[in-house]
N, C-alpha and C. Protein backbone atom coordinates (compact mmCIF):
# COMPACT_ATOMS: atom_id res chain seq x y z
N UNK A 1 0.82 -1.19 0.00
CA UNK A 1 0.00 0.00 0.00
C UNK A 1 0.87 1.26 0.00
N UNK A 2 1.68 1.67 0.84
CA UNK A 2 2.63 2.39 0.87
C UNK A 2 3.34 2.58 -0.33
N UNK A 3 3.70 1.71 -1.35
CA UNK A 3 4.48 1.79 -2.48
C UNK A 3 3.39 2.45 -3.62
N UNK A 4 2.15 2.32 -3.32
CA UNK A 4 0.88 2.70 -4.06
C UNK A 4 0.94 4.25 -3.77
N UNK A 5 0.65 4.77 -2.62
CA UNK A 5 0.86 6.22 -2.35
C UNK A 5 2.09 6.81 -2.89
N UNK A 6 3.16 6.16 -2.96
CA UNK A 6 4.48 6.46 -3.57
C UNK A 6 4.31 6.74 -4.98
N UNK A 7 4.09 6.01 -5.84
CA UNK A 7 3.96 6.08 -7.22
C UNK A 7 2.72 7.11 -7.42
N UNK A 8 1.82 7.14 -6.60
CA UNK A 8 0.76 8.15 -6.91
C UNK A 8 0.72 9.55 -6.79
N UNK A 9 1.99 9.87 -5.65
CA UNK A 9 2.46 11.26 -5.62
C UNK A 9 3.47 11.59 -6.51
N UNK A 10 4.42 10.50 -7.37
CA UNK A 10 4.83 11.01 -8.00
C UNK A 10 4.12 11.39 -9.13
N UNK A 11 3.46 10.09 -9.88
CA UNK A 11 2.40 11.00 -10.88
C UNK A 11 1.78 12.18 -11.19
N UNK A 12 1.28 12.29 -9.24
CA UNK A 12 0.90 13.87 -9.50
C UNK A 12 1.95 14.50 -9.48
N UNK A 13 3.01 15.00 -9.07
CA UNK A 13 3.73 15.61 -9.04
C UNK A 13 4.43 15.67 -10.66
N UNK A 14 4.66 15.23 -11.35
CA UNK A 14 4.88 15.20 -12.64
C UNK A 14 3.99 15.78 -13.73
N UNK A 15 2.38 15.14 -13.41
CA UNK A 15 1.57 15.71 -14.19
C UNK A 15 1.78 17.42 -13.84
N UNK A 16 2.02 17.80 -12.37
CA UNK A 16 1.78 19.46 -12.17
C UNK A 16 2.87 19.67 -12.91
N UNK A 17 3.82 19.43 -13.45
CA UNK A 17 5.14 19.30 -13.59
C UNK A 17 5.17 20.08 -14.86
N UNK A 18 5.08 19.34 -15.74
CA UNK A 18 4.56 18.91 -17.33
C UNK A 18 3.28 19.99 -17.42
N UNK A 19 2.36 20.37 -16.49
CA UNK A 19 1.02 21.46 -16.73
C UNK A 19 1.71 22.45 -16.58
N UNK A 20 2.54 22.81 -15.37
CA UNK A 20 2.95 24.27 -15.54
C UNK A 20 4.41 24.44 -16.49
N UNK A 21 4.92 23.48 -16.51
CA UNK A 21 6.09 23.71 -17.62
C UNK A 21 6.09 23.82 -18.98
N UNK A 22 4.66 23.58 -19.15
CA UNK A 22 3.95 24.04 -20.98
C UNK A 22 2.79 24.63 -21.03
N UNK A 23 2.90 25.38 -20.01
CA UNK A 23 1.72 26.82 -19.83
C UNK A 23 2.23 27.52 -21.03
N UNK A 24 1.63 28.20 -21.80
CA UNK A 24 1.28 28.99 -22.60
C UNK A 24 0.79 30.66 -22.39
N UNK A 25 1.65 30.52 -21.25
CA UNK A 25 1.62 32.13 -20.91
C UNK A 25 2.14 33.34 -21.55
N UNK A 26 1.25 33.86 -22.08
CA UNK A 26 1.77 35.07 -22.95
C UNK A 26 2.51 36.07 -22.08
N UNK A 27 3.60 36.68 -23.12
CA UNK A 27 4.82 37.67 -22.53
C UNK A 27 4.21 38.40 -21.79
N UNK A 28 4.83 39.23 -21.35
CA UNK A 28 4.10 40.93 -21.23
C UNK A 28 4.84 41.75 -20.66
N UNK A 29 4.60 42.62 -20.33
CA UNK A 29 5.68 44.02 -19.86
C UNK A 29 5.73 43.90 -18.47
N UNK A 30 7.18 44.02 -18.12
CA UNK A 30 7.26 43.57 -16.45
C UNK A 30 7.28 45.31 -16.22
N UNK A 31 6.62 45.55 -15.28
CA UNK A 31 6.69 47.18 -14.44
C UNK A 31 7.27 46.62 -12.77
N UNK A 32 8.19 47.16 -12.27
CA UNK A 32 9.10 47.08 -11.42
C UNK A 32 7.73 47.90 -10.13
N UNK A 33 7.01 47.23 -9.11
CA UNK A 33 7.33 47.83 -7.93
C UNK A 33 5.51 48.26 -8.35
N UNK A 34 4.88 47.26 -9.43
CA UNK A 34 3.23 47.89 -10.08
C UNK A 34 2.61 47.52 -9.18
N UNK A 35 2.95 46.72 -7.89
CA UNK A 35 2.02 46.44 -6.76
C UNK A 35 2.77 47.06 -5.20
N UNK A 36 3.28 47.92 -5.31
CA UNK A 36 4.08 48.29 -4.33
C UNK A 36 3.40 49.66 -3.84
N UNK A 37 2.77 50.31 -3.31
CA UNK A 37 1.75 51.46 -3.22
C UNK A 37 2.51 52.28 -2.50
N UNK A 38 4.10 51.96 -1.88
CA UNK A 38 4.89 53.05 -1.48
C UNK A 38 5.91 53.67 -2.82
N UNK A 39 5.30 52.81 -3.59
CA UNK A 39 6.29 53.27 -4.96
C UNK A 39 5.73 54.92 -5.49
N UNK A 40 6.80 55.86 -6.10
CA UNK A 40 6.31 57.11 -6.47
C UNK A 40 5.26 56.89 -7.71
N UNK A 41 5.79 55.88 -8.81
CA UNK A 41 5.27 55.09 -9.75
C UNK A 41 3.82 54.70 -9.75
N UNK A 42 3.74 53.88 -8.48
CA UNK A 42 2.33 53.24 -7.89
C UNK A 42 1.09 54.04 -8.92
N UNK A 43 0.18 53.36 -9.74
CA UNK A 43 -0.87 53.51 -10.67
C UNK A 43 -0.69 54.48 -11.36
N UNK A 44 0.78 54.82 -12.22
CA UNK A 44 0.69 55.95 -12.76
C UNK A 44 1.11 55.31 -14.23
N UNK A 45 1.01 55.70 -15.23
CA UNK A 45 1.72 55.35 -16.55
C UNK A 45 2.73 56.53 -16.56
N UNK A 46 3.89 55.88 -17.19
CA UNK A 46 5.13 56.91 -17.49
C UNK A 46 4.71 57.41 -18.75
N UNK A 47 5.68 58.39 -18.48
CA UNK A 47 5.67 59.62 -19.32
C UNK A 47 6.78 59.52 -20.98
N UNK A 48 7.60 58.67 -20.08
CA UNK A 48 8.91 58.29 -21.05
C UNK A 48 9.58 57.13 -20.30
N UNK A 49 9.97 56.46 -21.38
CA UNK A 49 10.98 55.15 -21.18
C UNK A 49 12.26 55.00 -21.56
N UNK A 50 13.03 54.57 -21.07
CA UNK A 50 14.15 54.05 -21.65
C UNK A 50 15.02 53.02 -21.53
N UNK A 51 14.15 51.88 -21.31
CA UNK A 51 14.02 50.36 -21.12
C UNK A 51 12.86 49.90 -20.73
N UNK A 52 12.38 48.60 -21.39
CA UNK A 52 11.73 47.94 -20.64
C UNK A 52 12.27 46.40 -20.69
N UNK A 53 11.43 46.03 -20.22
CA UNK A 53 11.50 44.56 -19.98
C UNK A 53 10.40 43.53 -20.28
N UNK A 54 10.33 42.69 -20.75
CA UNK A 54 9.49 41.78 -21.19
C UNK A 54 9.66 40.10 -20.57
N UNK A 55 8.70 39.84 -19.93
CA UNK A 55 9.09 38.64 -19.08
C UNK A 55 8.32 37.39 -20.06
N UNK A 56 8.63 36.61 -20.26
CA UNK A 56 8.02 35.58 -20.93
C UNK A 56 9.17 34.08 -20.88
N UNK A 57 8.03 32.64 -21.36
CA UNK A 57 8.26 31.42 -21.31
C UNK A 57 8.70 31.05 -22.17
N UNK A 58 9.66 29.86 -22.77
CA UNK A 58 9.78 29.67 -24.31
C UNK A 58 8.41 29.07 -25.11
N UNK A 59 7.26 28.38 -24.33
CA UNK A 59 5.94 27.32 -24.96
C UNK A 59 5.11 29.27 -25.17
N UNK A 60 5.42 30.18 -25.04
CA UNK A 60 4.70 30.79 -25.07
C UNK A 60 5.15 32.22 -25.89
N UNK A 61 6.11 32.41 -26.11
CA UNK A 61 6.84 33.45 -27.18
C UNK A 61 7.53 32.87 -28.51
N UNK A 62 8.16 33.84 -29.09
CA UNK A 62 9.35 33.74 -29.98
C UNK A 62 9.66 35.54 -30.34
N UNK A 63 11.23 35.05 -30.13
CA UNK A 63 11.96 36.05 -30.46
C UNK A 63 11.11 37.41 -31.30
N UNK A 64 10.49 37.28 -32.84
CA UNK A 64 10.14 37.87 -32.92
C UNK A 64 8.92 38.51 -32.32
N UNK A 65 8.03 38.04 -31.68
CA UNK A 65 7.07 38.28 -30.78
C UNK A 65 7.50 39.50 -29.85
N UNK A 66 8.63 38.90 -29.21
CA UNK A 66 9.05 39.98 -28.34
C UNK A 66 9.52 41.29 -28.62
N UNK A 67 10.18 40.90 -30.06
CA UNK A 67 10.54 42.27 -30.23
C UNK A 67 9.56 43.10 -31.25
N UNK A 68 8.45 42.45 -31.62
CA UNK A 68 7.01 43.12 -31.87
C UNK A 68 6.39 43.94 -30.84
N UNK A 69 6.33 43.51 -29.57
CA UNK A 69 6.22 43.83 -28.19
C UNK A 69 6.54 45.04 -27.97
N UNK A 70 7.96 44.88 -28.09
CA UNK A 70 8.98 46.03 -27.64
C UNK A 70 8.77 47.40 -28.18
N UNK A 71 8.65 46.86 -29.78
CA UNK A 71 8.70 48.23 -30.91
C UNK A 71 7.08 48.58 -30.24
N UNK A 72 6.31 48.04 -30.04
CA UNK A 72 5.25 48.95 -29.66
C UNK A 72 4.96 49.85 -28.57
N UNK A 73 5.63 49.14 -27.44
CA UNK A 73 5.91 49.97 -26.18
C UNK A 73 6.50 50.88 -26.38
N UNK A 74 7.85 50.81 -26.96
CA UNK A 74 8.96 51.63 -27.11
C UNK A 74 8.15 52.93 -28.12
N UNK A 75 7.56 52.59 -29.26
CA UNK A 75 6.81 53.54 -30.25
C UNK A 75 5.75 54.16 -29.47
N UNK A 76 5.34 54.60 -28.39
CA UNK A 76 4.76 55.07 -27.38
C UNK A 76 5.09 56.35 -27.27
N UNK A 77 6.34 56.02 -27.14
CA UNK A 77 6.77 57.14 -26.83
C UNK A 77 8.15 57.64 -27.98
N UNK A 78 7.74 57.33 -29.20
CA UNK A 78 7.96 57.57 -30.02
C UNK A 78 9.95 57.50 -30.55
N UNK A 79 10.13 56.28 -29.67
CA UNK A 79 11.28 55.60 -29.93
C UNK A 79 11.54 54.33 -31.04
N UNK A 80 12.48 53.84 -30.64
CA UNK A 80 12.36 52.14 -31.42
C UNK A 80 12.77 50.77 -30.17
N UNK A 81 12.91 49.89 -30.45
CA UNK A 81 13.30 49.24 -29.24
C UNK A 81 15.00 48.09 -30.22
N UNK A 82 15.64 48.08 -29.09
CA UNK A 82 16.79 47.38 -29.35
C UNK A 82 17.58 46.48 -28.20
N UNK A 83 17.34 45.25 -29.04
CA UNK A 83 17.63 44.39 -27.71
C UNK A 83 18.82 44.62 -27.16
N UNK A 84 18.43 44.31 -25.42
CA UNK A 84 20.34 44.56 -24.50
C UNK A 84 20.19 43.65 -24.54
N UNK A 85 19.90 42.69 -23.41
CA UNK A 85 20.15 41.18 -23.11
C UNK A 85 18.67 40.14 -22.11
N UNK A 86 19.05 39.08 -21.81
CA UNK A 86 18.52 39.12 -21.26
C UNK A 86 18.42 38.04 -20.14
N UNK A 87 17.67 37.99 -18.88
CA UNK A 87 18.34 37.20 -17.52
C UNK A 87 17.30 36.61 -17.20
N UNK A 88 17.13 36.10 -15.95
CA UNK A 88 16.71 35.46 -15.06
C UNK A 88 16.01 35.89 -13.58
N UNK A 89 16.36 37.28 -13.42
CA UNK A 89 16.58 37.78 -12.32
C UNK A 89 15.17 38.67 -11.84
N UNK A 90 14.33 38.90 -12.03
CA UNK A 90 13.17 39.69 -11.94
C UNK A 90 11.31 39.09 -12.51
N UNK A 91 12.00 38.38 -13.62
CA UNK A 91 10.46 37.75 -13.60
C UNK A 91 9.86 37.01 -12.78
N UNK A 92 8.46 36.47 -12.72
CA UNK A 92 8.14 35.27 -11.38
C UNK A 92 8.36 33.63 -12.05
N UNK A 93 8.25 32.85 -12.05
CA UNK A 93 8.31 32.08 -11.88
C UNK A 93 7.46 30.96 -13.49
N UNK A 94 6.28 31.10 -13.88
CA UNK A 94 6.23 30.77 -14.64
C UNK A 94 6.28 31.63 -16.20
N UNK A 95 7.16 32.79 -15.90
CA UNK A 95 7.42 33.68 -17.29
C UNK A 95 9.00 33.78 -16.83
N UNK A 96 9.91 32.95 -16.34
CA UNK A 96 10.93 33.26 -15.85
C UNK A 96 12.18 34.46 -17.24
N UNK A 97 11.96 34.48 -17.90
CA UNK A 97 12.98 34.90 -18.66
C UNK A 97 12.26 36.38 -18.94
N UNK A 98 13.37 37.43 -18.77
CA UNK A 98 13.45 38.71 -19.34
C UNK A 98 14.26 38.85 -19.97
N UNK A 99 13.39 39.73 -20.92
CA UNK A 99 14.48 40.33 -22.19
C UNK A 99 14.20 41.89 -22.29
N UNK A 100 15.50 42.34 -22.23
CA UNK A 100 15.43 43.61 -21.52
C UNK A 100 15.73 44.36 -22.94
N UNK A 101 15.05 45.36 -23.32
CA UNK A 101 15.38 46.50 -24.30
C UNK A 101 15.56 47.37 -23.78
N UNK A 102 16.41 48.81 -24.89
CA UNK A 102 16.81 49.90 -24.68
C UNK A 102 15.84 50.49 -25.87
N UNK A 103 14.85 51.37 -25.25
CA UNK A 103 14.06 52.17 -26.10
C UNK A 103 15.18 53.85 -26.54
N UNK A 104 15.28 53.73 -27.65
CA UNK A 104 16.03 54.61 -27.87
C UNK A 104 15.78 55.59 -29.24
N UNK A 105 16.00 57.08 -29.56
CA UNK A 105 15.56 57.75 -30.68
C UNK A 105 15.68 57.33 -31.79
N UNK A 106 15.30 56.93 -32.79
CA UNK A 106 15.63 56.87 -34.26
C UNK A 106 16.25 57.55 -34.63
């Protein structure tokens, strides 16, 4: 019986595994601090940019996607967008990857 509960938690644990590791979560624009209400930022839209960031999954982007993304944010405010790089360090968990642009003049 015991070996039955064994194999059955791993299953589940795999199936969650495999569900959240091919989520299909679309990119989107990471804003630093958009739930933070001591932030000066807190519910305001900027005025001007000059980076953003885009957090997204690989089952759920491609390269050009993102930088479709970018040029539109960035064309906001009447820039272009150009990729810097990009890390690990700021997205949550199931969009782990940012790709960070430099919105900059034409």
């Amino acid at each position: 019986m015991h070996r039955r509960k064994i194999a059955l938690l791993v299953l589940v644990i795999g199936v969650i595994s495999v569900t959240i590791g091919c989520s299909r979560i679309e990119p989107y624009v990471f804003k630093a601090d958009e739930f933070n209400r001591d932030s000066s930022t807190f519910a305001k839209e900027p005025t001007d940019v000059d980076t953003i960031t885009i957090c997204y999954n690989k089952y759920g982007a491609t390269p050009r996607k993102l930088l479709e993304m970018a040029q539109r944010k960035c064309g906001d405010f009447s820039k272009v967008a150009r990729f810097n790089h990009q890390d690990r360090l700021n997205c949550p968990l199931l969009t782990p990857v940012g790709a960070h642009f430099d919105c900059v003049k034409p």
